[in-house]
Protein backbone atom coordinates (compact mmCIF):
# COMPACT_ATOMS: atom_id res chain seq x y z
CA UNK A 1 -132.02 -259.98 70.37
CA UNK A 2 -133.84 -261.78 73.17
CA UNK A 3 -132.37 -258.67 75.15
CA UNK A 4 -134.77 -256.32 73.11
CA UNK A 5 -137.77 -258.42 72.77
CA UNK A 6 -137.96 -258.26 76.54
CA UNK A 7 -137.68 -254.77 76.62
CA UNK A 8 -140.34 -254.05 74.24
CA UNK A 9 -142.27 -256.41 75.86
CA UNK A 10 -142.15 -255.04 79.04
CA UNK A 11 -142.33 -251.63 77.33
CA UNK A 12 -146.06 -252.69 76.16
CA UNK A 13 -146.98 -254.51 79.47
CA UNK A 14 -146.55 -251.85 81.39
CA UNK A 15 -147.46 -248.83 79.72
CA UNK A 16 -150.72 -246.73 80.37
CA UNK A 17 -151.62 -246.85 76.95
CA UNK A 18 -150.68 -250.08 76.16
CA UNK A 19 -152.37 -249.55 72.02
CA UNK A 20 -150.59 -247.03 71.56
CA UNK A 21 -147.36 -248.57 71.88
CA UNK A 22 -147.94 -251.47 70.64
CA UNK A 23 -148.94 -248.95 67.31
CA UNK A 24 -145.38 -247.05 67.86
CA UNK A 25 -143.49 -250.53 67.69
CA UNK A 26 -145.29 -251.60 64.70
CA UNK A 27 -144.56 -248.16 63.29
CA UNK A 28 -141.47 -248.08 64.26
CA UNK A 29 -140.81 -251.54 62.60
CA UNK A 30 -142.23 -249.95 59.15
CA UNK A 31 -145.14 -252.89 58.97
CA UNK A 32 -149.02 -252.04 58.38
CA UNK A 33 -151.57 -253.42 59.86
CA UNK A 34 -152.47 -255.51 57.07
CA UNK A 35 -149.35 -257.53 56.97
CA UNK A 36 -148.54 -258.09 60.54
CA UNK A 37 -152.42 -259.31 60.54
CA UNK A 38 -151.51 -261.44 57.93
CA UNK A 39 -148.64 -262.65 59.42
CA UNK A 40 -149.94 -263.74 62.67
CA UNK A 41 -153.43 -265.20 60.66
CA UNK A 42 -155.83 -262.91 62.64
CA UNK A 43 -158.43 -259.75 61.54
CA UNK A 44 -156.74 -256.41 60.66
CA UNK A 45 -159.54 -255.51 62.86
CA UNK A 46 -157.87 -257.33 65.75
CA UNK A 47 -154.84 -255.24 65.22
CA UNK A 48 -155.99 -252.34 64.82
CA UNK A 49 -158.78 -253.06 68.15
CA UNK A 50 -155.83 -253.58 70.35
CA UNK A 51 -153.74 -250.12 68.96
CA UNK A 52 -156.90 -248.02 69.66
CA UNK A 53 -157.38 -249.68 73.37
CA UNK A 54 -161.23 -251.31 71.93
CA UNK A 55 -159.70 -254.86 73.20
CA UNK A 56 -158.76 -255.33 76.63
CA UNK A 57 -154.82 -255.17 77.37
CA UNK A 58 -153.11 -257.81 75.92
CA UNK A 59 -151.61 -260.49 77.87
CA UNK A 60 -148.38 -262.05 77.68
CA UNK A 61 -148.73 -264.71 75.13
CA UNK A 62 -150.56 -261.73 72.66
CA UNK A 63 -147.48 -259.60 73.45
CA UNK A 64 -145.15 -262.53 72.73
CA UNK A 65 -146.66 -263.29 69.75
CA UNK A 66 -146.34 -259.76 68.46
CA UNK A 67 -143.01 -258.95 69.21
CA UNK A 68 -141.90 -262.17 68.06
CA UNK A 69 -143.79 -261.03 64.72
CA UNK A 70 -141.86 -257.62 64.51
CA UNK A 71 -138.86 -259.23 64.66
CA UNK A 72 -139.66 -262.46 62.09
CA UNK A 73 -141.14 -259.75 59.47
CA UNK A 74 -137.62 -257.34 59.45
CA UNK A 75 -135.74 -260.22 59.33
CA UNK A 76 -137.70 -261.45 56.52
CA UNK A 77 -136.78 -258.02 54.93
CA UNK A 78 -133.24 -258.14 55.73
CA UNK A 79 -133.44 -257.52 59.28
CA UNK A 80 -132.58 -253.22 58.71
CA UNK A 81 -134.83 -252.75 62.16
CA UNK A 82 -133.25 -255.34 63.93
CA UNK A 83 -129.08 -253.86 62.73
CA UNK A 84 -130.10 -250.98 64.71
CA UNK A 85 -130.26 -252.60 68.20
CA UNK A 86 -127.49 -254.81 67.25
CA UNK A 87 -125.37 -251.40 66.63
CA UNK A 88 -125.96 -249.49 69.63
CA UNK A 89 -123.00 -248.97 72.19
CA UNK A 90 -122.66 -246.76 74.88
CA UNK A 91 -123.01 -243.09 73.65
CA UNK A 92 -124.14 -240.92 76.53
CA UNK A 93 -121.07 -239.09 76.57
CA UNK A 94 -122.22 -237.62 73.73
CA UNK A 95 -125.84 -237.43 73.76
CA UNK A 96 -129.34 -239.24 75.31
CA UNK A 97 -131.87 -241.09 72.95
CA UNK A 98 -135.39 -241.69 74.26
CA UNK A 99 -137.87 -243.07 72.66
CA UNK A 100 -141.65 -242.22 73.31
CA UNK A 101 -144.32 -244.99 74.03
CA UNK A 102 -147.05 -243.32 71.59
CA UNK A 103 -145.73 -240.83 68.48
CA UNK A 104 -146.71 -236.49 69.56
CA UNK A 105 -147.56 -234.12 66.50
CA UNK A 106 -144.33 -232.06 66.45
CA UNK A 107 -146.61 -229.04 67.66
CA UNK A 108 -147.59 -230.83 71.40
CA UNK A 109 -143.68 -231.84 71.54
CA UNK A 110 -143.28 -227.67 71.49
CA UNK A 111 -145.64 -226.80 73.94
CA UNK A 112 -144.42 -229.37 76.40
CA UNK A 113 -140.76 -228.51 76.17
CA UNK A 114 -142.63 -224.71 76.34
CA UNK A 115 -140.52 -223.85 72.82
CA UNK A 116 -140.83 -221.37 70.07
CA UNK A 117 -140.92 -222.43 66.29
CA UNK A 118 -138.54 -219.91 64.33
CA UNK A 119 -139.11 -221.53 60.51
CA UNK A 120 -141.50 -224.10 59.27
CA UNK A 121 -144.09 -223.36 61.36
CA UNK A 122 -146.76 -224.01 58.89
CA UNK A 123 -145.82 -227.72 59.31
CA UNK A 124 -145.51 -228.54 63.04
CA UNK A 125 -149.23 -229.98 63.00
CA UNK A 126 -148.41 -232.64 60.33
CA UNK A 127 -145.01 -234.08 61.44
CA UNK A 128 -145.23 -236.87 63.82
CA UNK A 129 -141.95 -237.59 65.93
CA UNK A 130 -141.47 -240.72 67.83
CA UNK A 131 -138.60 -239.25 70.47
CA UNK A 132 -136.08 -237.09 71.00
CA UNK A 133 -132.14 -236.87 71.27
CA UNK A 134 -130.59 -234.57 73.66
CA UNK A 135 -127.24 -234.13 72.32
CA UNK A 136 -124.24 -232.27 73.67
CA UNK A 137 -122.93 -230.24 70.86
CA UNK A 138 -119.71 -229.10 71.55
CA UNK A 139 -118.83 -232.96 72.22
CA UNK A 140 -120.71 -234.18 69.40
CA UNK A 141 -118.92 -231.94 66.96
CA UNK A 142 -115.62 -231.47 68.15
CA UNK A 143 -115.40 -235.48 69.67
CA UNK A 144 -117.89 -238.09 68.87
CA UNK A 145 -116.35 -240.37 66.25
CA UNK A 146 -118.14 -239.83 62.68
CA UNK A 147 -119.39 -243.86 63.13
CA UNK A 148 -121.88 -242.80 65.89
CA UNK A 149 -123.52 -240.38 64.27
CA UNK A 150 -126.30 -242.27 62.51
CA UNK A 151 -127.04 -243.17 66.35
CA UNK A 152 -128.36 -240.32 67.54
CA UNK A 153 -131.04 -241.25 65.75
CA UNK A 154 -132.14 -244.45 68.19
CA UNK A 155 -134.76 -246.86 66.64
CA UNK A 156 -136.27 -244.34 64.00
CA UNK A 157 -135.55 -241.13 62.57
CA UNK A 158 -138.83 -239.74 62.64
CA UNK A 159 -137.92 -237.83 66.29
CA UNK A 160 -136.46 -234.33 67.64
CA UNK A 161 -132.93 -233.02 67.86
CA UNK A 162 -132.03 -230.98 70.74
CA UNK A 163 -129.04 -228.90 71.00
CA UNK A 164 -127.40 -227.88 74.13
CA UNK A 165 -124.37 -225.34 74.08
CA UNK A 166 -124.92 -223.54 71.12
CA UNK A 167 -123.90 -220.25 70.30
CA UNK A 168 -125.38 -219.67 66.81
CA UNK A 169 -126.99 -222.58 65.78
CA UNK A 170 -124.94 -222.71 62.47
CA UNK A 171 -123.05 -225.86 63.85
CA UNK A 172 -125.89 -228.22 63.63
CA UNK A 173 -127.55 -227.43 61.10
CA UNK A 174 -124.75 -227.43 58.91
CA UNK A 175 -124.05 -231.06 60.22
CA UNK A 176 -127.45 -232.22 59.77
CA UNK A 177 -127.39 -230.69 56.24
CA UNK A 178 -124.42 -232.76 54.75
CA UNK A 179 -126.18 -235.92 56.92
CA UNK A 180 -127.77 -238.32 54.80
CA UNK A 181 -130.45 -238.71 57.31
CA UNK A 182 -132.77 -235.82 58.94
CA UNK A 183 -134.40 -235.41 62.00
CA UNK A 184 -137.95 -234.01 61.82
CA UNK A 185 -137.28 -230.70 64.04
CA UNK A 186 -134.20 -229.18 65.92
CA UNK A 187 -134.27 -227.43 68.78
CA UNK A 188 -131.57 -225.22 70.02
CA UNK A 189 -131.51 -225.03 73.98
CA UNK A 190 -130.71 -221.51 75.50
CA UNK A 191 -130.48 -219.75 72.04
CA UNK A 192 -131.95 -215.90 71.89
CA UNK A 193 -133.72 -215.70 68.66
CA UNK A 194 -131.60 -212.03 68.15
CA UNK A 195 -128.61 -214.69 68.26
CA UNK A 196 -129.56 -217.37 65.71
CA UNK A 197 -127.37 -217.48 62.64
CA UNK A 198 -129.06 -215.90 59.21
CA UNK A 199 -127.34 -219.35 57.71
CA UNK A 200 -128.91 -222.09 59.97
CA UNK A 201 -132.33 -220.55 59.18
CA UNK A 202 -131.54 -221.14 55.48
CA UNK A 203 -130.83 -224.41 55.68
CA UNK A 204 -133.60 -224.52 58.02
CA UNK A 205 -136.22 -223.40 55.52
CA UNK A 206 -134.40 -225.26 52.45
CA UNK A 207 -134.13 -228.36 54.31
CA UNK A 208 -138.03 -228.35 55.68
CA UNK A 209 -136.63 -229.24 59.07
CA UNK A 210 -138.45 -226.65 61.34
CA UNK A 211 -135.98 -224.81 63.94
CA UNK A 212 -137.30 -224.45 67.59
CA UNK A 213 -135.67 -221.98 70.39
CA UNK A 214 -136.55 -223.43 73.69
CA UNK A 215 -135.07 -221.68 77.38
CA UNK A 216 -136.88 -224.44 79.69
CA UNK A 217 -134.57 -226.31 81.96
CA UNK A 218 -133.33 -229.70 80.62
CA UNK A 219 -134.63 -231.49 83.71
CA UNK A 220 -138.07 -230.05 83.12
CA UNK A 221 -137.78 -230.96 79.41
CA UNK A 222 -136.74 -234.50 80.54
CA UNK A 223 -139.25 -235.09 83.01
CA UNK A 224 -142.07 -234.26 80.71
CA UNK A 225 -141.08 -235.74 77.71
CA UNK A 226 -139.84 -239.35 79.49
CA UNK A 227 -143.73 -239.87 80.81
CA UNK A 228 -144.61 -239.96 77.23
């Protein structure tokens, strides 16, 4: 795991918004600010001083400290966070996971992919997504072994699905509906809203996982989403 702690590290040392990420890994990690406070025997107003950028960056013994803390409170737990890095293989065949270095409102994710929101719209402003997947669908469906699938959803599942090559859009909602886990939106790329299929917006509505048509080119959509 040393692997990981130096990429989150780095992750926070060189980000813009250096609180912010340092809030998305403790989020990410499922730990308030009350117990990793505890845990490394400072103020919760420390933490929560450094997430909202009222403390100067941190340096790298702060950073070390709190990563190291992440990782000593999940395995504490049982280590769930930590099974996640230790499962990932090489999957971009099949699809691209990026995380984000702050969490978006699922309502600034849409207008910076420049998407529409077919069903749910009445809850884009309170769902909070931490990344995005850009999966291939006809390669996800028809090839990626069953195993991978809980890895499109890369350290959380609290993040957007996007779609290419669909037709309907019945395909993946129909997956994620018999999934055990849920992404927090879907997006289907280059689907007319004349062509989406009566079914996916059921389970759409039923599963209160909004569906988003989007036409903007996927290097656009991965430019402006990877600066986040």
């Amino acid at each position: 795991m040393d692997k990981v702690k130096m990429e989150i590290a780095g992750e926070i040392s060189l980000s813009d918004d250096p609180g912010s990420t340092m809030r998305k890994w403790r989020e990410i990690f499922e730990i308030s600010q009350v117990e990793l406070a505890k845990y490394l025997g400072i103020s919760v107003s420390t933490i929560s001083d450094y997430e909202s950028n009222r403390r100067k960056s941190p340096g790298t013994a702060v950073i070390k400290r709190f990563v190291n803390a992440l990782f000593e409170i999940d395995l504490a737990r049982g280590g769930n966070i930590i099974s996640k890095f230790k499962e990932k293989e090489n999957t971009n065949e099949y699809f691209e996971a990026h995380e984000f270095a702050r969490s978006l409102l699922l309502d600034q994710f849409v207008d910076l992919i420049k998407g529409k929101v077919i069903t749910n719209n009445d809850i884009t402003d309170q769902i909070r997504v931490y990344g995005y997947t850009l999966i291939d669908s006809i390669k996800v469906i028809l090839d990626m072994p069953f195993s991978y699938f809980h890895r499109l959803y890369g350290n959380v599942n609290q993040r957007v699905f996007i779609f290419t090559g669909v037709s309907t859009g019945r395909s993946p909602f129909v997956v994620v509906r018999v999934s055990p886990a849920k992404p927090s939106a879907i997006v289907l790329h280059g689907l007319q809203e004349k062509d989406v299929d009566k079914l996916a917006i059921a389970i759409s509505e039923r599963e209160h996982i909004p569906m988003i048509l989007c036409n903007t080119p996927l290097e656009e959509i991965r430019k402006v989403l990877n600066r986040i």
